[in-house]
Protein backbone atom coordinates (compact mmCIF):
# COMPACT_ATOMS: atom_id res chain seq x y z
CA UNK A 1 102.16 86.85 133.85
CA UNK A 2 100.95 89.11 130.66
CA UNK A 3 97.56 88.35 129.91
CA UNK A 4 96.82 86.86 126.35
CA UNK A 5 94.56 89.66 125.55
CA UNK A 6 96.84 92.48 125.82
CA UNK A 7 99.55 90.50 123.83
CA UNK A 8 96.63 89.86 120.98
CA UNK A 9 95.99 93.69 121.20
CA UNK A 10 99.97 94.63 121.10
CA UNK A 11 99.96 91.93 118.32
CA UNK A 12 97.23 93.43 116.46
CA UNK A 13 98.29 97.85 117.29
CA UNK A 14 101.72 96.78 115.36
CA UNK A 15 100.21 95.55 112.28
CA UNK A 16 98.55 98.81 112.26
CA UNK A 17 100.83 100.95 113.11
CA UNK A 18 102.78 99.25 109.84
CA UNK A 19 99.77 99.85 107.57
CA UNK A 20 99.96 103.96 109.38
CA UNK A 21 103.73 104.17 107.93
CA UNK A 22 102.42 102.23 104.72
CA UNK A 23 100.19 104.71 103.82
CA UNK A 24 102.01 107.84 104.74
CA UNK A 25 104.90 106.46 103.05
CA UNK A 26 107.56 107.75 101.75
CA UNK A 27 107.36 110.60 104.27
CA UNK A 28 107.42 110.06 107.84
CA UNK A 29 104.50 109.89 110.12
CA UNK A 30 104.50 111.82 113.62
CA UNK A 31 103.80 110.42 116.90
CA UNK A 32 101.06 112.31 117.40
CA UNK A 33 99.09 111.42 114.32
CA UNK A 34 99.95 107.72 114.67
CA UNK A 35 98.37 107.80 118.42
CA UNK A 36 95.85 109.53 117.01
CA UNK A 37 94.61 106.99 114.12
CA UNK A 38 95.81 103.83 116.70
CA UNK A 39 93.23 104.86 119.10
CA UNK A 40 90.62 105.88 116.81
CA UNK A 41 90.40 102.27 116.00
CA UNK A 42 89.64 101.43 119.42
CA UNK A 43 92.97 100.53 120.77
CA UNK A 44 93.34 102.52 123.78
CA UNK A 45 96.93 102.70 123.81
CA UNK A 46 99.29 105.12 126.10
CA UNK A 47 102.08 107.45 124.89
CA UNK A 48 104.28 104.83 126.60
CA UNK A 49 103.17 101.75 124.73
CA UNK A 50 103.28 103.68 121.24
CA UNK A 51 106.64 104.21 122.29
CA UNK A 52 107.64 100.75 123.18
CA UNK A 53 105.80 99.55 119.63
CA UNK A 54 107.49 101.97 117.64
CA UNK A 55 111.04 100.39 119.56
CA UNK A 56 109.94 97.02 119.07
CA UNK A 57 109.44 97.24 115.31
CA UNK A 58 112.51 99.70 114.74
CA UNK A 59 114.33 97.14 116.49
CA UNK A 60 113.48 94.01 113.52
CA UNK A 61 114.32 96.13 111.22
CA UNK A 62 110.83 97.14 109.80
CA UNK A 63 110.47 100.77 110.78
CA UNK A 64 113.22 104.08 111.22
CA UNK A 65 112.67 106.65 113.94
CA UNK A 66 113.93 110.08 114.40
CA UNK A 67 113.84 112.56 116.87
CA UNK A 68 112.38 116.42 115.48
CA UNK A 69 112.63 119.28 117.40
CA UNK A 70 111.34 122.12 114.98
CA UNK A 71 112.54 125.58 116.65
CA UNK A 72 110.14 126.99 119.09
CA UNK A 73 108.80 123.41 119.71
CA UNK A 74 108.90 120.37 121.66
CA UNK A 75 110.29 117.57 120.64
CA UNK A 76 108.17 114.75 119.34
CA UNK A 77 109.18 111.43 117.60
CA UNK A 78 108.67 110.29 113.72
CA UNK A 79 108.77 107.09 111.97
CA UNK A 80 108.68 105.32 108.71
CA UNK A 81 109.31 102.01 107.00
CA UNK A 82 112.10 100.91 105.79
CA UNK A 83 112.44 98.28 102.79
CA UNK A 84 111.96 95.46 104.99
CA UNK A 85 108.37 97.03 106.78
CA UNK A 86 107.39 97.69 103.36
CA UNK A 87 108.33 93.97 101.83
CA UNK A 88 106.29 92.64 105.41
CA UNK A 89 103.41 94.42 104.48
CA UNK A 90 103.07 93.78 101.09
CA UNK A 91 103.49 90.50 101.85
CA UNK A 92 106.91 89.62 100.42
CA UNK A 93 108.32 88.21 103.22
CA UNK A 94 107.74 85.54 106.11
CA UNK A 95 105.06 86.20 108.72
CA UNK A 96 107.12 87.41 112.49
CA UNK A 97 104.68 85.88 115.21
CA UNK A 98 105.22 89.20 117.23
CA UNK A 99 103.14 90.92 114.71
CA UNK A 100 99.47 89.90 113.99
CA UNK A 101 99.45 90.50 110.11
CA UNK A 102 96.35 88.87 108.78
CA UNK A 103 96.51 85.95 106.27
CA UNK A 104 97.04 87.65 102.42
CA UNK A 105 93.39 87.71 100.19
């Protein structure tokens, strides 16, 4: 059984992640950095869930992910909105209840 906590916090880490992509928009935003800001807001998250969040919300339709293996590096993941994500944040379309986007000022 999940606990209702964690789904409030997985809720809560997507809006965020969103508002990450918003802002670095149009460019895309690097694993790393999105981790970092995530759990700099007191989120605690693992490489794992990032993963699975990023999945989740590339799967609706909100967000794009790539792959980028510059030479001489590892491999690390990328991600940005796509017209939907940005219509959902700004508002322009219906609310999805797996994402806890807070009620519009």
């Amino acid at each position: 059984m999940t606990n209702r906590l964690d789904v409030a916090r997985k809720k809560m880490a997507r809006w965020r992640l969103l508002r990450i992509l918003y802002t670095g928009r149009p460019l895309p935003v690097g694993e790393g950095l999105i981790a970092e800001v995530l759990n700099d807001q007191d989120l605690a998250l693992t490489a794992g869930e990032i993963t699975n969040m990023i999945n989740y919300l590339e799967n609706k339709g909100y967000i794009e992910s790539t792959t980028v293996t510059p030479a001489g590096e590892g491999s690390h993941m990328e991600a940005k909105l796509t017209a939907h994500g940005t219509d959902y944040v700004e508002y322009s379309v219906a609310d999805d209840a797996g994402i806890s986007r807070p009620a519009q000022d």
